[in-house]
Protein backbone atom coordinates (compact mmCIF):
# COMPACT_ATOMS: atom_id res chain seq x y z
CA UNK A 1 -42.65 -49.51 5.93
CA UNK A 2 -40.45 -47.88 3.45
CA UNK A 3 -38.05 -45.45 4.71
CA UNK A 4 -37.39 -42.06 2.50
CA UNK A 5 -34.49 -41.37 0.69
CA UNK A 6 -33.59 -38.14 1.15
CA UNK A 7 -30.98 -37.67 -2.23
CA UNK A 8 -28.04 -35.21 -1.88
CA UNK A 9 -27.04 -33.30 -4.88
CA UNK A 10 -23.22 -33.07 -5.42
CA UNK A 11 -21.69 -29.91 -4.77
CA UNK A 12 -19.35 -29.09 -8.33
CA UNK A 13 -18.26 -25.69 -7.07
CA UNK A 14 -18.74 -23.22 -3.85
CA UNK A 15 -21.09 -21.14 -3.39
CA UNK A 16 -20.91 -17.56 -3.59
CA UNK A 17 -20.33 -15.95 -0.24
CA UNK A 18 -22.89 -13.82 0.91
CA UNK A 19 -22.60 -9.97 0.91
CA UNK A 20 -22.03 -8.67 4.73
CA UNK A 21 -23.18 -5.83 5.58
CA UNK A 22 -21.03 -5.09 8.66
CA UNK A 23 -17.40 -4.80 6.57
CA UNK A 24 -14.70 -7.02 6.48
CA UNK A 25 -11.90 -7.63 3.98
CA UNK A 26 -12.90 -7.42 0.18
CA UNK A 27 -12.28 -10.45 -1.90
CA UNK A 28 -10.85 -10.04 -5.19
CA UNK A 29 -14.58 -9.96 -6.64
CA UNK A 30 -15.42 -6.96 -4.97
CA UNK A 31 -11.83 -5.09 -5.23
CA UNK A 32 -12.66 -5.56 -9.05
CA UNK A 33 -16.13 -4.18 -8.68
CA UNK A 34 -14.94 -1.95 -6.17
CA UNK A 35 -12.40 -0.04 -8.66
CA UNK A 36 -14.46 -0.32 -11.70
CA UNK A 37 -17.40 1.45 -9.47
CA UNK A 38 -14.76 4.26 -8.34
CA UNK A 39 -15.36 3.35 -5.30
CA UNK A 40 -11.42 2.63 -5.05
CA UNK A 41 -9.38 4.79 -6.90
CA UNK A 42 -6.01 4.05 -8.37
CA UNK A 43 -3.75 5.75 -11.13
CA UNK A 44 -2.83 4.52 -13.24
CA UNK A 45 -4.45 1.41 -13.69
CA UNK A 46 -2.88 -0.66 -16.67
CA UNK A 47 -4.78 -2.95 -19.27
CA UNK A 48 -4.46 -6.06 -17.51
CA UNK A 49 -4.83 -4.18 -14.14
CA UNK A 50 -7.30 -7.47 -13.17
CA UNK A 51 -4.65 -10.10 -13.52
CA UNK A 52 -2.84 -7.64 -11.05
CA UNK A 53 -5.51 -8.78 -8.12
CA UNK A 54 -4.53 -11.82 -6.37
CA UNK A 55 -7.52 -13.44 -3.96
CA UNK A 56 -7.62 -10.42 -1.31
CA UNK A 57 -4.76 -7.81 -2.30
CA UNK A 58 -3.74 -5.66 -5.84
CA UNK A 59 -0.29 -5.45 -6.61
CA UNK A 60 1.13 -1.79 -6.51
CA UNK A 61 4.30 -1.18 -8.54
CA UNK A 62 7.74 0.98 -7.25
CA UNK A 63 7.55 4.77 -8.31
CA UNK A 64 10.70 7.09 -9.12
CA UNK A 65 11.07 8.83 -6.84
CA UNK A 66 13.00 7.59 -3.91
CA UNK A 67 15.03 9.89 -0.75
CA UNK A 68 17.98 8.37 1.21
CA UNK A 69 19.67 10.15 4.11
CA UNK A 70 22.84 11.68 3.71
CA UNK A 71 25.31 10.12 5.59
CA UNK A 72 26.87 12.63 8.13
CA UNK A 73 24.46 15.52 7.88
CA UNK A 74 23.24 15.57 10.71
CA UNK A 75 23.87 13.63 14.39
CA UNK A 76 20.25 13.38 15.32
CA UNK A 77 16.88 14.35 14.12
CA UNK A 78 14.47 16.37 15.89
CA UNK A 79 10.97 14.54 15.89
CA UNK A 80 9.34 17.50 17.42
CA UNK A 81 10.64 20.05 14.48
CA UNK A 82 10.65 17.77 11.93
CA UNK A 83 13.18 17.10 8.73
CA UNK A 84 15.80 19.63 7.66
CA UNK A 85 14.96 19.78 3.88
CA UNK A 86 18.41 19.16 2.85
CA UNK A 87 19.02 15.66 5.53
CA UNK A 88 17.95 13.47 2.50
CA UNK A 89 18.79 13.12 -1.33
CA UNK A 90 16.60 12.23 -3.63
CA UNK A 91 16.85 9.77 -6.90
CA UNK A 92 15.08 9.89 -9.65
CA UNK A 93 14.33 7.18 -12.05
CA UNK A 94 12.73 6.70 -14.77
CA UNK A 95 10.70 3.06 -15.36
CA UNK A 96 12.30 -0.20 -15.43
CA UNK A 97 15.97 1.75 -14.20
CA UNK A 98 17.71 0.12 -11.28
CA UNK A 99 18.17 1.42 -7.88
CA UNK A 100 20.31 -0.64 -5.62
CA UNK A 101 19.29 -0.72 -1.93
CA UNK A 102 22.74 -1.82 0.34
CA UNK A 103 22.60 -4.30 3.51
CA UNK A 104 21.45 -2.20 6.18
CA UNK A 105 20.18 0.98 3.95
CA UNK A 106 16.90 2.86 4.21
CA UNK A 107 14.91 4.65 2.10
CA UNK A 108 11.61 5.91 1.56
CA UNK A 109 9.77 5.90 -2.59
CA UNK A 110 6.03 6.13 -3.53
CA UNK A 111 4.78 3.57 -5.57
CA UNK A 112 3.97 4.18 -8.97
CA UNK A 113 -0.10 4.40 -8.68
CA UNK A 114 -2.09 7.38 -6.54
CA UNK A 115 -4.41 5.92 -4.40
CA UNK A 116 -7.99 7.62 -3.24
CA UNK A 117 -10.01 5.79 -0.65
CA UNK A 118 -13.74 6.23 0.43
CA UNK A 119 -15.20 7.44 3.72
CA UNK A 120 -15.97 3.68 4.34
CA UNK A 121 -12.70 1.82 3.44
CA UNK A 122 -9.28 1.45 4.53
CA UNK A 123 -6.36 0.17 2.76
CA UNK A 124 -3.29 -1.93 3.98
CA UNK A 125 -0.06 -2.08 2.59
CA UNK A 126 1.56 -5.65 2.78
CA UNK A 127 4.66 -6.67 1.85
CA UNK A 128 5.50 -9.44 -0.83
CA UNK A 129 6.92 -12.69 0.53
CA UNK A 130 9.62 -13.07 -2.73
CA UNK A 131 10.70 -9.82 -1.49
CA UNK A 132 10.48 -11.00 2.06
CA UNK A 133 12.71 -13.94 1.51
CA UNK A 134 15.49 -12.00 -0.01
CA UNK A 135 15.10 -9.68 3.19
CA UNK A 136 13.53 -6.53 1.70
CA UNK A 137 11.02 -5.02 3.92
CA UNK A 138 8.63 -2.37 2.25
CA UNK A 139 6.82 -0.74 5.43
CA UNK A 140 8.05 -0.40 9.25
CA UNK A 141 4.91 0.70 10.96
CA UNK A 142 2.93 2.90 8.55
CA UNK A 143 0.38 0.31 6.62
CA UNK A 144 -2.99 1.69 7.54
CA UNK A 145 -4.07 4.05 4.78
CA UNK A 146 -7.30 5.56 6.55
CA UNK A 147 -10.83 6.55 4.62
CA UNK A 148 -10.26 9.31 3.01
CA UNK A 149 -6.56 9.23 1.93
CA UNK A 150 -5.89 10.81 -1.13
CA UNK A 151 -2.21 10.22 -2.43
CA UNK A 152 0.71 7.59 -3.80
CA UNK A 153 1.27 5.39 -1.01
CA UNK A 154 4.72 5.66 0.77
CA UNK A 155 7.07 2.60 0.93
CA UNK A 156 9.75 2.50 4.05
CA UNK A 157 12.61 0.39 2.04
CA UNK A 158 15.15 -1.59 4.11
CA UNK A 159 17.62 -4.44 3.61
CA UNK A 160 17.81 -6.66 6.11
CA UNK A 161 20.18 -9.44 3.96
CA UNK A 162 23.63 -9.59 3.57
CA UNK A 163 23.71 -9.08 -0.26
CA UNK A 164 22.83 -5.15 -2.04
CA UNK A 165 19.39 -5.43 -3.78
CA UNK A 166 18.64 -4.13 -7.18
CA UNK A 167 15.49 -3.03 -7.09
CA UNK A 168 13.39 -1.73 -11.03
CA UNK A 169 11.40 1.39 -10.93
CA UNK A 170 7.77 -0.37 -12.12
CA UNK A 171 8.40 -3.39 -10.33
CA UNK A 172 5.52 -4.94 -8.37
CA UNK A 173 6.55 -4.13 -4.97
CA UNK A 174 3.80 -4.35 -2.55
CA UNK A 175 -0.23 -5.42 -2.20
CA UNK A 176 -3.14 -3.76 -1.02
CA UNK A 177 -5.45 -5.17 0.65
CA UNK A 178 -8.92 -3.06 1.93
CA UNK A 179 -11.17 -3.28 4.43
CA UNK A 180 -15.14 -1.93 4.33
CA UNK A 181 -15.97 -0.68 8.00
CA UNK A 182 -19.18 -1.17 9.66
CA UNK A 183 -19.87 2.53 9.32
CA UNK A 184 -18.50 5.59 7.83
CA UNK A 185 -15.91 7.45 9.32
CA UNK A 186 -16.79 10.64 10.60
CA UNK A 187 -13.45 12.65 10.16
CA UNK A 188 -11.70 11.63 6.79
CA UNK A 189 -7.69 11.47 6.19
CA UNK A 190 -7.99 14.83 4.48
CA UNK A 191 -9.03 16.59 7.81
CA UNK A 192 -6.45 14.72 9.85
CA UNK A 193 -3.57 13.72 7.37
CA UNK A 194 -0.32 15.68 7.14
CA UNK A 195 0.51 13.40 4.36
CA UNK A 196 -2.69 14.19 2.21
CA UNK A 197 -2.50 14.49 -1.54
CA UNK A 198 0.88 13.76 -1.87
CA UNK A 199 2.30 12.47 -4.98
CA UNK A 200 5.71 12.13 -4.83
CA UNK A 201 7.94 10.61 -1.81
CA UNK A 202 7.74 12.73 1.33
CA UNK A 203 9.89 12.85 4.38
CA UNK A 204 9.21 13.09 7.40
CA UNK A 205 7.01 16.03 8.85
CA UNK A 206 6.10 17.69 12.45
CA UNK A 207 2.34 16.82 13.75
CA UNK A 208 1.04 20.12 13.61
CA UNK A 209 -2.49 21.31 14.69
CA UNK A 210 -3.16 17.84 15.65
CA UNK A 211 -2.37 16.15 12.02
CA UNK A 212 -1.57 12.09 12.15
């Protein structure tokens, strides 16, 4: 008796994943289709804003607007009153200008693009790892960008190597990567957010009313 064959078709590419309807991370396939829906928000976008996604993140580029504190002004900081206005300085700078961050500096800057998220999606801000090796950290805690933010993304700067950094205003400084949850939120970043709709870099503020 003949036995069967059974022939096995070579596989020339993978397949498609299939669509989950739970949430997870998006894939740069649906951060594309996710943006050109409006679904995700971001402005500007440039011409070749696709060749910006990478396969789970879009780069976001340094803004110019970026606040350093003023050395001396003040001996501590009060976290329960919040930030005198005039304990940082701000610089200004127009694209491609320099800014250079010293060993051991900090600042805060917004990156170049406003960013408006869904009820269903949250975005994370992750650093890049050429910045990473030359000891430039972009964010200290604050990467979660909940549903419903509405604003240009902050950037906590700091230089952890030996060497001052020049950093270029419209340089590709970060990623975002997003995240569909199982279910809408029920409270959005606009009702919670004491950072909401802001478009330039802002210090630090009080939690007032209950406001993240």
């Amino acid at each position: 008796m003949k036995k069967k064959i059974q022939k096995v078709s070579r596989i020339s590419k993978a397949p498609k994943a299939l669509s989950v309807s739970g949430g997870g991370i998006l894939p740069d396939w649906m951060i594309e289709e996710a943006i050109e829906r409006r679904e995700i928000r971001i402005s500007p976008l440039s011409g070749d804003w696709k060749s910006k996604i990478a396969q789970v993140s879009i780069d976001f580029h340094l803004g110019g607007n970026i606040k350093l504190f003023r050395a001396g002004a003040y001996r501590f900081i009060d976290t329960k009153k919040g930030l005198p206005d005039d304990a940082m300085e701000e610089v200004t700078l127009d694209d491609s200008d320099p800014f250079i961050l010293e060993p051991g500096a900090f600042a805060i800057a917004s990156t170049r693009e406003v960013l408006t998220l869904p009820n269903n999606i949250l975005g994370r801000l992750e650093g890049k790892s050429s910045m990473a090796r030359l000891g430039i950290l972009v964010h200290s805690t604050a990467a979660r960008f909940d549903p419903g933010w509405v604003g240009a993304p902050v950037l906590e700067l700091g230089n952890l190597g030996p060497k001052p950094a020049i950093l270029y205003c419209g340089m590709a400084i970060c990623a975002f990567t997003f995240e569909k949850l199982a279910a809408p939120v029920k409270k959005l970043y606009t009702q919670t957010g004491r950072y909401h709709g802001s478009r330039v870099t802002v210090g630090f503020r009080a939690k007032v009313n209950g406001k993240k």
